[in-house]
PDB file of N, CA and C in Angstrom:
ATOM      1  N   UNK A   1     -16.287   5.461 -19.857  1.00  0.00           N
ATOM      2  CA  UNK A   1     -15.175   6.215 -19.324  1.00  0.00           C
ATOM      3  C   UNK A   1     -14.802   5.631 -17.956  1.00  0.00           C
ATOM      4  N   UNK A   2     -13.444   5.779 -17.616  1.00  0.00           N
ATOM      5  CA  UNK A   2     -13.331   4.599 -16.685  1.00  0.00           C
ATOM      6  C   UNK A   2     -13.006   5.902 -15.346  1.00  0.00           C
ATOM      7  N   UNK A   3     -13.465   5.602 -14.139  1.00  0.00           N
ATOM      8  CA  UNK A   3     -13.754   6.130 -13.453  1.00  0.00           C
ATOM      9  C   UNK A   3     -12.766   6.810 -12.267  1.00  0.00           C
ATOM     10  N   UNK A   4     -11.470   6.846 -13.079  1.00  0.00           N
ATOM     11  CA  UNK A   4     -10.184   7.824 -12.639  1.00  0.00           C
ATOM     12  C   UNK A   4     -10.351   8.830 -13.683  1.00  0.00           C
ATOM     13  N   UNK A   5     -10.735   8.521 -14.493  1.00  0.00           N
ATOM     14  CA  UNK A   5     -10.420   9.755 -15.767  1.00  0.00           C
ATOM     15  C   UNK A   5     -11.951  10.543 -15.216  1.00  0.00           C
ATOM     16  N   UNK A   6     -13.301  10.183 -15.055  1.00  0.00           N
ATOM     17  CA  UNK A   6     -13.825  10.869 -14.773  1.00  0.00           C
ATOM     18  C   UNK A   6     -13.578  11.957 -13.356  1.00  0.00           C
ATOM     19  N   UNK A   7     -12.548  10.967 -12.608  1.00  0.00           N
ATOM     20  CA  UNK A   7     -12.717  11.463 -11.298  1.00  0.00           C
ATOM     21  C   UNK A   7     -11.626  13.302 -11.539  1.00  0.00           C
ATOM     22  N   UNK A   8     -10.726  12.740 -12.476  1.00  0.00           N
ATOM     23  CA  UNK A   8      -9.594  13.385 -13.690  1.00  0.00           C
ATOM     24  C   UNK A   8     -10.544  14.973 -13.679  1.00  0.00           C
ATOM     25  N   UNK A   9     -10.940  14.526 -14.900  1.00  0.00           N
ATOM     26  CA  UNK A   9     -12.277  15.704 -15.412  1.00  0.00           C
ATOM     27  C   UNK A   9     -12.881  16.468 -14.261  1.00  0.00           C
ATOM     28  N   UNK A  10     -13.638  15.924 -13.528  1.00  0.00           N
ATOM     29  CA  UNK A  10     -13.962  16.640 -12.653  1.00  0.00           C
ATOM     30  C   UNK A  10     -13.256  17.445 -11.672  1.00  0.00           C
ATOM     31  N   UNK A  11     -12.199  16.895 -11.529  1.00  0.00           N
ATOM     32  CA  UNK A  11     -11.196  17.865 -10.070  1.00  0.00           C
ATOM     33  C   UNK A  11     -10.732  18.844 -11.240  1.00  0.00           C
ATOM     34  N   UNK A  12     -10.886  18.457 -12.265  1.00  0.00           N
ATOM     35  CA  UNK A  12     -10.107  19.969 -13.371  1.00  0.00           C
ATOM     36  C   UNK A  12     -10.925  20.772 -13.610  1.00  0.00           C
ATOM     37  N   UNK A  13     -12.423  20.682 -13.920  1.00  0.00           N
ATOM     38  CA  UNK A  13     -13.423  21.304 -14.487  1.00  0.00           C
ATOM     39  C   UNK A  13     -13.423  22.198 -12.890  1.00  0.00           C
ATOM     40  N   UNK A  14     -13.338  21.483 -11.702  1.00  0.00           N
ATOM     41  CA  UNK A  14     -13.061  22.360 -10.003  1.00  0.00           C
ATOM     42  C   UNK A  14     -12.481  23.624  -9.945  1.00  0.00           C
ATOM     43  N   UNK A  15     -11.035  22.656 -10.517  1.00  0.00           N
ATOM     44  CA  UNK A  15      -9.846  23.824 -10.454  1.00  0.00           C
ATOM     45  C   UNK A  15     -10.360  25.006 -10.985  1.00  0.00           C
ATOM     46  N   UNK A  16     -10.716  24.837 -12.410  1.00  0.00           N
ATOM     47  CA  UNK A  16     -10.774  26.223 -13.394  1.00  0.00           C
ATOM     48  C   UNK A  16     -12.172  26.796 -12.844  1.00  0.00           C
ATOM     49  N   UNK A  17     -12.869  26.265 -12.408  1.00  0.00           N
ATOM     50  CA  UNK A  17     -13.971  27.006 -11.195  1.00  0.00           C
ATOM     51  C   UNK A  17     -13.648  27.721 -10.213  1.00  0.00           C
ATOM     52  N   UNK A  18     -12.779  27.429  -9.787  1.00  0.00           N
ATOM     53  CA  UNK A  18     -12.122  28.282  -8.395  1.00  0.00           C
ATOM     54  C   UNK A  18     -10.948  28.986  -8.984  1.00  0.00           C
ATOM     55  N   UNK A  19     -10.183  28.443 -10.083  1.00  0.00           N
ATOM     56  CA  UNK A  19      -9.161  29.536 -10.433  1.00  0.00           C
ATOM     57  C   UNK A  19      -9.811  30.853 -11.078  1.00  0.00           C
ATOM     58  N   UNK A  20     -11.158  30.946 -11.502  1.00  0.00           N
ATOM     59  CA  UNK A  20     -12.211  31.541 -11.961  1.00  0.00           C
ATOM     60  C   UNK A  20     -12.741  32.755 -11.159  1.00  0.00           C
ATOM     61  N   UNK A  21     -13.285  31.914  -9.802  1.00  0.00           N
ATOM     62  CA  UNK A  21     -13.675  32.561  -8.965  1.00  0.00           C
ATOM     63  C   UNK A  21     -12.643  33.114  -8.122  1.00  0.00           C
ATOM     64  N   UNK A  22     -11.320  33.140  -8.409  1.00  0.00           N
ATOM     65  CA  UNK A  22     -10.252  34.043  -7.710  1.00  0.00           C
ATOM     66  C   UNK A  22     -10.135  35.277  -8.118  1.00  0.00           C
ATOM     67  N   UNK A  23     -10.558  35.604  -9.673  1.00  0.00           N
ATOM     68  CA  UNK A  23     -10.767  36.877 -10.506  1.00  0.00           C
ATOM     69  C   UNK A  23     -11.564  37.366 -10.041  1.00  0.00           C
ATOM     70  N   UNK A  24     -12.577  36.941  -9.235  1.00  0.00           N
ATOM     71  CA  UNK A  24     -13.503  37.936  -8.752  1.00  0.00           C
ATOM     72  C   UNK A  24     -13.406  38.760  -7.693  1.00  0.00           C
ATOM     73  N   UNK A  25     -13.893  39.629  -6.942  1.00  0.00           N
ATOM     74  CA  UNK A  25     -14.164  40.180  -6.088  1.00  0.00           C
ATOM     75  C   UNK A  25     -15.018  39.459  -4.746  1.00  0.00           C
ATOM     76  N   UNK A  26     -13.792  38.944  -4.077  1.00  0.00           N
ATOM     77  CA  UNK A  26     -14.221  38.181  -2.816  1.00  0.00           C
ATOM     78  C   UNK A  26     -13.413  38.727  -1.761  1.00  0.00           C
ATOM     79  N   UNK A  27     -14.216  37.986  -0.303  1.00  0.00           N
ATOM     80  CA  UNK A  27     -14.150  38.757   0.930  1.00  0.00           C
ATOM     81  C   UNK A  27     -12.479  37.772   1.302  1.00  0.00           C
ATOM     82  N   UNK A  28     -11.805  38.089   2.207  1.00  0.00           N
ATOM     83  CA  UNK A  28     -10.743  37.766   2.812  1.00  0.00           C
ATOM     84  C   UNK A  28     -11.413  36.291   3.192  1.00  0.00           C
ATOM     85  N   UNK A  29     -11.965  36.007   3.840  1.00  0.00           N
ATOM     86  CA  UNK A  29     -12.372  34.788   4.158  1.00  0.00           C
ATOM     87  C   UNK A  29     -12.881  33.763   3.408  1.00  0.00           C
ATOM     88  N   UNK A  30     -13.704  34.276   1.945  1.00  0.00           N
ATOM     89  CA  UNK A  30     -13.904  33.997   0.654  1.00  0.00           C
ATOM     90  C   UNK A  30     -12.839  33.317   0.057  1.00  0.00           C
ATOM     91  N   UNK A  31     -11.938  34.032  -0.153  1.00  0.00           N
ATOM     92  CA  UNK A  31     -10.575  34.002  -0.184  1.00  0.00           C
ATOM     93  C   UNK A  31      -9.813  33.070  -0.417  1.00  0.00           C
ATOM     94  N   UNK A  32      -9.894  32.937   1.246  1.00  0.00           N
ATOM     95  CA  UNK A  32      -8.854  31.781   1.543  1.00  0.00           C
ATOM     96  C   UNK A  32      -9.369  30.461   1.533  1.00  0.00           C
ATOM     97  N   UNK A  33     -10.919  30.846   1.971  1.00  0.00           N
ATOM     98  CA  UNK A  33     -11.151  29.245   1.285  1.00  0.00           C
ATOM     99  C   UNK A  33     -11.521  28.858  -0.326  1.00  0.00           C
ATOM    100  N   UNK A  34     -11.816  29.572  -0.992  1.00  0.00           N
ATOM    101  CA  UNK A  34     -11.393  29.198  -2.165  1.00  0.00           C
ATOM    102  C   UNK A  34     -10.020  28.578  -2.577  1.00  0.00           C
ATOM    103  N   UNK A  35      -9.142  29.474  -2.395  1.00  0.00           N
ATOM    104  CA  UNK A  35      -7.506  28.883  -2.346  1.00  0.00           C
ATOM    105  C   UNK A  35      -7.051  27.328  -1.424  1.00  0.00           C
ATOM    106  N   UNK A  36      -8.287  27.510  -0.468  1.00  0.00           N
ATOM    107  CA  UNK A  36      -8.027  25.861   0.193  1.00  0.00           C
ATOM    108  C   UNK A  36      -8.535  25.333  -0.959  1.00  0.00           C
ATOM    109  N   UNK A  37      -9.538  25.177  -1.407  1.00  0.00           N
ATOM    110  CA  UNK A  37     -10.636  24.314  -2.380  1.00  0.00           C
ATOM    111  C   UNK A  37      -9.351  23.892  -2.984  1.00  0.00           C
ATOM    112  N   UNK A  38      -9.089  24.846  -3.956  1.00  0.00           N
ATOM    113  CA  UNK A  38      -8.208  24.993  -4.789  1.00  0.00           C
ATOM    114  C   UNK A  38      -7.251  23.986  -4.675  1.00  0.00           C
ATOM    115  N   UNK A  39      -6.400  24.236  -3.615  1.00  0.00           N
ATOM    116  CA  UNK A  39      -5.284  23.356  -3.249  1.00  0.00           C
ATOM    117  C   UNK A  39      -5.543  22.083  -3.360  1.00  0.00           C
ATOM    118  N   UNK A  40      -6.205  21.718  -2.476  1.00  0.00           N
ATOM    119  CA  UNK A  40      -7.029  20.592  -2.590  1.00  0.00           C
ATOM    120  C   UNK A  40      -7.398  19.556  -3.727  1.00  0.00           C
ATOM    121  N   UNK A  41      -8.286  20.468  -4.784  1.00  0.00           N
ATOM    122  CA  UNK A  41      -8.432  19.782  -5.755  1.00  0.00           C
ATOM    123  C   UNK A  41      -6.883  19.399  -6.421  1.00  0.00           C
ATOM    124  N   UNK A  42      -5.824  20.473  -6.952  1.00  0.00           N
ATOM    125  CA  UNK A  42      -5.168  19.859  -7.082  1.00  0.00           C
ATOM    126  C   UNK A  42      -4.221  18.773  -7.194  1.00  0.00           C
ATOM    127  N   UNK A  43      -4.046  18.929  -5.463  1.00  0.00           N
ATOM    128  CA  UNK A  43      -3.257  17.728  -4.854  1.00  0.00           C
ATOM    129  C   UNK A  43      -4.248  16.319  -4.952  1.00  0.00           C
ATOM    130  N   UNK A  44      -6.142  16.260  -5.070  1.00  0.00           N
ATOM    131  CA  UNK A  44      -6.206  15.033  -5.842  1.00  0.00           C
ATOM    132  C   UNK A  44      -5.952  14.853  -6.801  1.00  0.00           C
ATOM    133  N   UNK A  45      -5.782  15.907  -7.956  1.00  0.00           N
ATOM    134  CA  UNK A  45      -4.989  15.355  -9.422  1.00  0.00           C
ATOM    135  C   UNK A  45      -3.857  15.162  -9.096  1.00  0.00           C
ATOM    136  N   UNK A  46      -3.334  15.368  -8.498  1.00  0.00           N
ATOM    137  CA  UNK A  46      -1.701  14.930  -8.482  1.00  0.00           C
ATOM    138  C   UNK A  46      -1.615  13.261  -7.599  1.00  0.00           C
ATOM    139  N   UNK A  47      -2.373  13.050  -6.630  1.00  0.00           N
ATOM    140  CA  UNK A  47      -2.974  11.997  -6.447  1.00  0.00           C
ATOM    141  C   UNK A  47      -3.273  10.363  -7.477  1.00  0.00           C
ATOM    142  N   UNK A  48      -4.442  11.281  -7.835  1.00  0.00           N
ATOM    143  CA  UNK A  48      -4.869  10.510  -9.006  1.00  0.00           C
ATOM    144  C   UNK A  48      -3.728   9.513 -10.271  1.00  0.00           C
ATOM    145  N   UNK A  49      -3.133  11.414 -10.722  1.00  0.00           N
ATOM    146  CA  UNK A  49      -2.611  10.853 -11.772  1.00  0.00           C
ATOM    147  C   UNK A  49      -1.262   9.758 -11.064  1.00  0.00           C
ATOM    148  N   UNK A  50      -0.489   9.697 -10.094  1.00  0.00           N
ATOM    149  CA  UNK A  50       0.438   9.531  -9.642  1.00  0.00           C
ATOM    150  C   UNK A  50      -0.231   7.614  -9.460  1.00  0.00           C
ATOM    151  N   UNK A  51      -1.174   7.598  -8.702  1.00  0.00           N
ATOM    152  CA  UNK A  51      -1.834   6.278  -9.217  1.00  0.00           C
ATOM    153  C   UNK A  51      -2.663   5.756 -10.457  1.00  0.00           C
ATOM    154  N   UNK A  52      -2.314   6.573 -11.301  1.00  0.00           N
ATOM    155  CA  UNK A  52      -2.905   6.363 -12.408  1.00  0.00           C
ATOM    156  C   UNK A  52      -2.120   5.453 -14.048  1.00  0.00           C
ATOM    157  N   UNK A  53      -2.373   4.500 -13.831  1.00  0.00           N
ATOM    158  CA  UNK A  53      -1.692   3.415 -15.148  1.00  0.00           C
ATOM    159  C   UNK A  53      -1.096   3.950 -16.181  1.00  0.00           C
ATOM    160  N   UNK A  54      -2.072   5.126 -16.769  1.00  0.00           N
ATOM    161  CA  UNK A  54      -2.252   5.503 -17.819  1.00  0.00           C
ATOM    162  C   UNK A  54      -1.586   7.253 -18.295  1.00  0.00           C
ATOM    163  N   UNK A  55      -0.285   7.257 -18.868  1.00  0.00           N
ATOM    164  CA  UNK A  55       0.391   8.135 -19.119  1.00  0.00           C
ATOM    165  C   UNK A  55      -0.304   9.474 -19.903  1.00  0.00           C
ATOM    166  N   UNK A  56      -1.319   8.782 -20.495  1.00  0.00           N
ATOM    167  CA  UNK A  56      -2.197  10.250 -21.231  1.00  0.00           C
ATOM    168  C   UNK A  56      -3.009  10.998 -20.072  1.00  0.00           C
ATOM    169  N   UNK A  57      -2.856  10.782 -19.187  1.00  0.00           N
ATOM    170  CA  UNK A  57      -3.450  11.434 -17.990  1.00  0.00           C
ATOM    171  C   UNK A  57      -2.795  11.923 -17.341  1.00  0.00           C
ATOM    172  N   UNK A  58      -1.816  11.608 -17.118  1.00  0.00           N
ATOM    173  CA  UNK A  58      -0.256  12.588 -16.878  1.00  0.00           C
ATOM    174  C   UNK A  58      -0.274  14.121 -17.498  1.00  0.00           C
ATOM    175  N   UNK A  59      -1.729  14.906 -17.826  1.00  0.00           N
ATOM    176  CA  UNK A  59      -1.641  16.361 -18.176  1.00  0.00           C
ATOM    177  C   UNK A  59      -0.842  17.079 -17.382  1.00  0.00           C
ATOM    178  N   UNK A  60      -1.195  17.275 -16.148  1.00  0.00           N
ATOM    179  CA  UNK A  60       0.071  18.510 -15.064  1.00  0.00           C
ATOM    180  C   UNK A  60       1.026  17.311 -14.631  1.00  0.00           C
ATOM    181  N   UNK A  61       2.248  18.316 -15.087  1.00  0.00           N
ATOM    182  CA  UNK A  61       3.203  17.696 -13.625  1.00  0.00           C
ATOM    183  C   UNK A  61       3.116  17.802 -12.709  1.00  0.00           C
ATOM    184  N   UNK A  62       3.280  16.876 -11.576  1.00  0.00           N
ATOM    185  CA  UNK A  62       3.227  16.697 -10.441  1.00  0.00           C
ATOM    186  C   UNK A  62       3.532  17.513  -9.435  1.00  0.00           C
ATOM    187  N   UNK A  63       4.907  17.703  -9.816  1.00  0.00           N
ATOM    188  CA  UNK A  63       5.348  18.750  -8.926  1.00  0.00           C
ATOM    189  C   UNK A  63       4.516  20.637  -9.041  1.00  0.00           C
ATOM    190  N   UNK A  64       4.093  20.667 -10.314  1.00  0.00           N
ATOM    191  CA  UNK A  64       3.243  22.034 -10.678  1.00  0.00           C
ATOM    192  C   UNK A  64       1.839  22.030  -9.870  1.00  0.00           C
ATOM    193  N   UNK A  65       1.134  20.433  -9.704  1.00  0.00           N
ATOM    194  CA  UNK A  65       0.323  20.390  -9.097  1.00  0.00           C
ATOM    195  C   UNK A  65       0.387  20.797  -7.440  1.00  0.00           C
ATOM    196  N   UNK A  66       1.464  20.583  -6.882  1.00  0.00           N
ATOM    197  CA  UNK A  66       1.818  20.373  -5.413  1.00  0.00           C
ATOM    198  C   UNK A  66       2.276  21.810  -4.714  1.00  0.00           C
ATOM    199  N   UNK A  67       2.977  22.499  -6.250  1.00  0.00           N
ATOM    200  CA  UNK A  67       3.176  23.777  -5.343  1.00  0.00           C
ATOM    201  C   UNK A  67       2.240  24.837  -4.236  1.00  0.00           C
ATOM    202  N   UNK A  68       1.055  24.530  -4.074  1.00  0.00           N
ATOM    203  CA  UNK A  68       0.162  25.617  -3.080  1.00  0.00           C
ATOM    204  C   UNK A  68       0.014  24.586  -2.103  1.00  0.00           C
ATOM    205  N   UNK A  69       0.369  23.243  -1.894  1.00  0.00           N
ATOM    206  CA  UNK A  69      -0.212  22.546  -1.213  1.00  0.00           C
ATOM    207  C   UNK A  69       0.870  22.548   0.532  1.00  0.00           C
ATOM    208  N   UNK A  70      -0.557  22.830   1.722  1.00  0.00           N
ATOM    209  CA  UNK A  70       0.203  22.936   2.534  1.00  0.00           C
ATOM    210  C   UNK A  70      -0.042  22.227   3.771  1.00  0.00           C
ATOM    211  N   UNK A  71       0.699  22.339   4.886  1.00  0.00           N
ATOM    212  CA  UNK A  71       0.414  21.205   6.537  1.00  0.00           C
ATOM    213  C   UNK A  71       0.601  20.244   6.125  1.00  0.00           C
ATOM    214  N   UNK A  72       0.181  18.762   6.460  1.00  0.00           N
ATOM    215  CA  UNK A  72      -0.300  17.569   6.645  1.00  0.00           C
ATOM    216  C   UNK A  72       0.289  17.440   4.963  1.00  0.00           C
ATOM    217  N   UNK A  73      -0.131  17.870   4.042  1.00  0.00           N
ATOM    218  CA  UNK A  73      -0.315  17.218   1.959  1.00  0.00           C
ATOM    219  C   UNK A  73       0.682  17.791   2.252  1.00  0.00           C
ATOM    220  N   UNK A  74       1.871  18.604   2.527  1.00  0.00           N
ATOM    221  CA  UNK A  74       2.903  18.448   2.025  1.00  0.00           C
ATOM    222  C   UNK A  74       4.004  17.825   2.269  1.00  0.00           C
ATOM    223  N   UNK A  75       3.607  17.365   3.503  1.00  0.00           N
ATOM    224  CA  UNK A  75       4.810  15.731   3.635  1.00  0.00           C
ATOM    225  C   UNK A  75       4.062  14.362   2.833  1.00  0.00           C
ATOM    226  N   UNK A  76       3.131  14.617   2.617  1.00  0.00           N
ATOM    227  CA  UNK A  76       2.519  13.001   2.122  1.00  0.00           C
ATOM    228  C   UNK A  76       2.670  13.792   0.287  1.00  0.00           C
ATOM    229  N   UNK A  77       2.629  14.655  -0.118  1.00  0.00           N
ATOM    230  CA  UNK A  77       3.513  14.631  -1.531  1.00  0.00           C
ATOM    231  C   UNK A  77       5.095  14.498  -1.325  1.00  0.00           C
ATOM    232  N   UNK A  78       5.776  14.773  -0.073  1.00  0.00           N
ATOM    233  CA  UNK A  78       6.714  14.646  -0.279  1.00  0.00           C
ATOM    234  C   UNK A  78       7.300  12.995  -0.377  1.00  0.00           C
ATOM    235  N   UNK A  79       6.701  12.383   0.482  1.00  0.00           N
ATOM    236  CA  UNK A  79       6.298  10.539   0.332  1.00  0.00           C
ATOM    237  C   UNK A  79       6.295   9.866  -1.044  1.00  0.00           C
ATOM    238  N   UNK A  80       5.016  11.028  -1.787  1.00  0.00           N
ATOM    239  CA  UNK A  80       4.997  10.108  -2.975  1.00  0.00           C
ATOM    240  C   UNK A  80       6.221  11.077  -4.144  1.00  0.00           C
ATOM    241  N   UNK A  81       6.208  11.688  -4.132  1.00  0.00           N
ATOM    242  CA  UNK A  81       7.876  12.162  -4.995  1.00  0.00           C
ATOM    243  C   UNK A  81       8.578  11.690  -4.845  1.00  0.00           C
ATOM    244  N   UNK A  82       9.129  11.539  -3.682  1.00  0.00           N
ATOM    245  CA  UNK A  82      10.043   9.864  -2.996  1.00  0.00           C
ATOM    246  C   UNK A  82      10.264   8.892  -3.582  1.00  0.00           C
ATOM    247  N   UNK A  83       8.556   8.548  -3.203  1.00  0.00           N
ATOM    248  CA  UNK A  83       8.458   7.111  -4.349  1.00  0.00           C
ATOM    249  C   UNK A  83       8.659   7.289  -5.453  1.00  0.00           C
ATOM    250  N   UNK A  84       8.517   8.703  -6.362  1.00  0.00           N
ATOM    251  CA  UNK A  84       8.216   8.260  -8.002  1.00  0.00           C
ATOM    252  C   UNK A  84       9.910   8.449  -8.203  1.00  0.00           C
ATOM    253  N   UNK A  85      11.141   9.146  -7.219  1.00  0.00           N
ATOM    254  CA  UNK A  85      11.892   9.274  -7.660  1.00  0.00           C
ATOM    255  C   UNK A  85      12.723   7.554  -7.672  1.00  0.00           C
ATOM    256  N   UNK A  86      12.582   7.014  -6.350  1.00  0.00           N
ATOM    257  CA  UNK A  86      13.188   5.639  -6.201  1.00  0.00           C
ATOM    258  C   UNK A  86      12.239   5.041  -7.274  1.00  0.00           C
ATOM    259  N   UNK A  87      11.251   5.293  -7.755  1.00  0.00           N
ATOM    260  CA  UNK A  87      10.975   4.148  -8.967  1.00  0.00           C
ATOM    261  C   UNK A  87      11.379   4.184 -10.436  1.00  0.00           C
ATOM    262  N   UNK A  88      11.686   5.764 -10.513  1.00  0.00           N
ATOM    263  CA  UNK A  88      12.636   6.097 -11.095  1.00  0.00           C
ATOM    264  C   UNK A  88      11.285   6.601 -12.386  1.00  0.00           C
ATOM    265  N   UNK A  89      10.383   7.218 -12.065  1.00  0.00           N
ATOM    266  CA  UNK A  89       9.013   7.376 -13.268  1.00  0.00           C
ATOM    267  C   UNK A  89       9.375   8.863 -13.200  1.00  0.00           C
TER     268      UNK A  89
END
């Protein structure tokens, strides 16, 4: 397995860990860093797949990935949307 797709798998197997642990009963501070985690992992799948060769890995859209993402990741997704729009992908 080549070692974007694992990197793939794992930030997803993350996500649904923390989208998991949002159902639960956590403290305000719990919370919000879960929802950072969260973000986070995302925006490396959106990362990933965005440098990624390989169109079967293209599971989320990009832009679905990016929506929680905030400060600093949301001008550098706005960079690479940029790019994917001038490349025209």
């Amino acid at each position: 397995m080549r070692t974007s797709t694992m990197q793939l798998y794992t930030h997803r197997q993350n996500v649904d860990r923390y989208e998991n642990m949002l159902k639960t009963e956590l403290t305000d501070l719990e919370r919000r860093f879960v929802q950072r985690r969260l973000s986070e992992e995302r925006f490396s799948i959106a990362i990933l797949q965005f440098i990624s060769p390989s169109p079967r890995q293209r599971g989320i859209h990009l832009p679905d990935a990016l929506r929680e993402i905030r400060g600093y990741q949301i001008r550098l997704a706005a960079l690479v949307l940029g790019s994917m729009a001038a490349s025209g992908a």
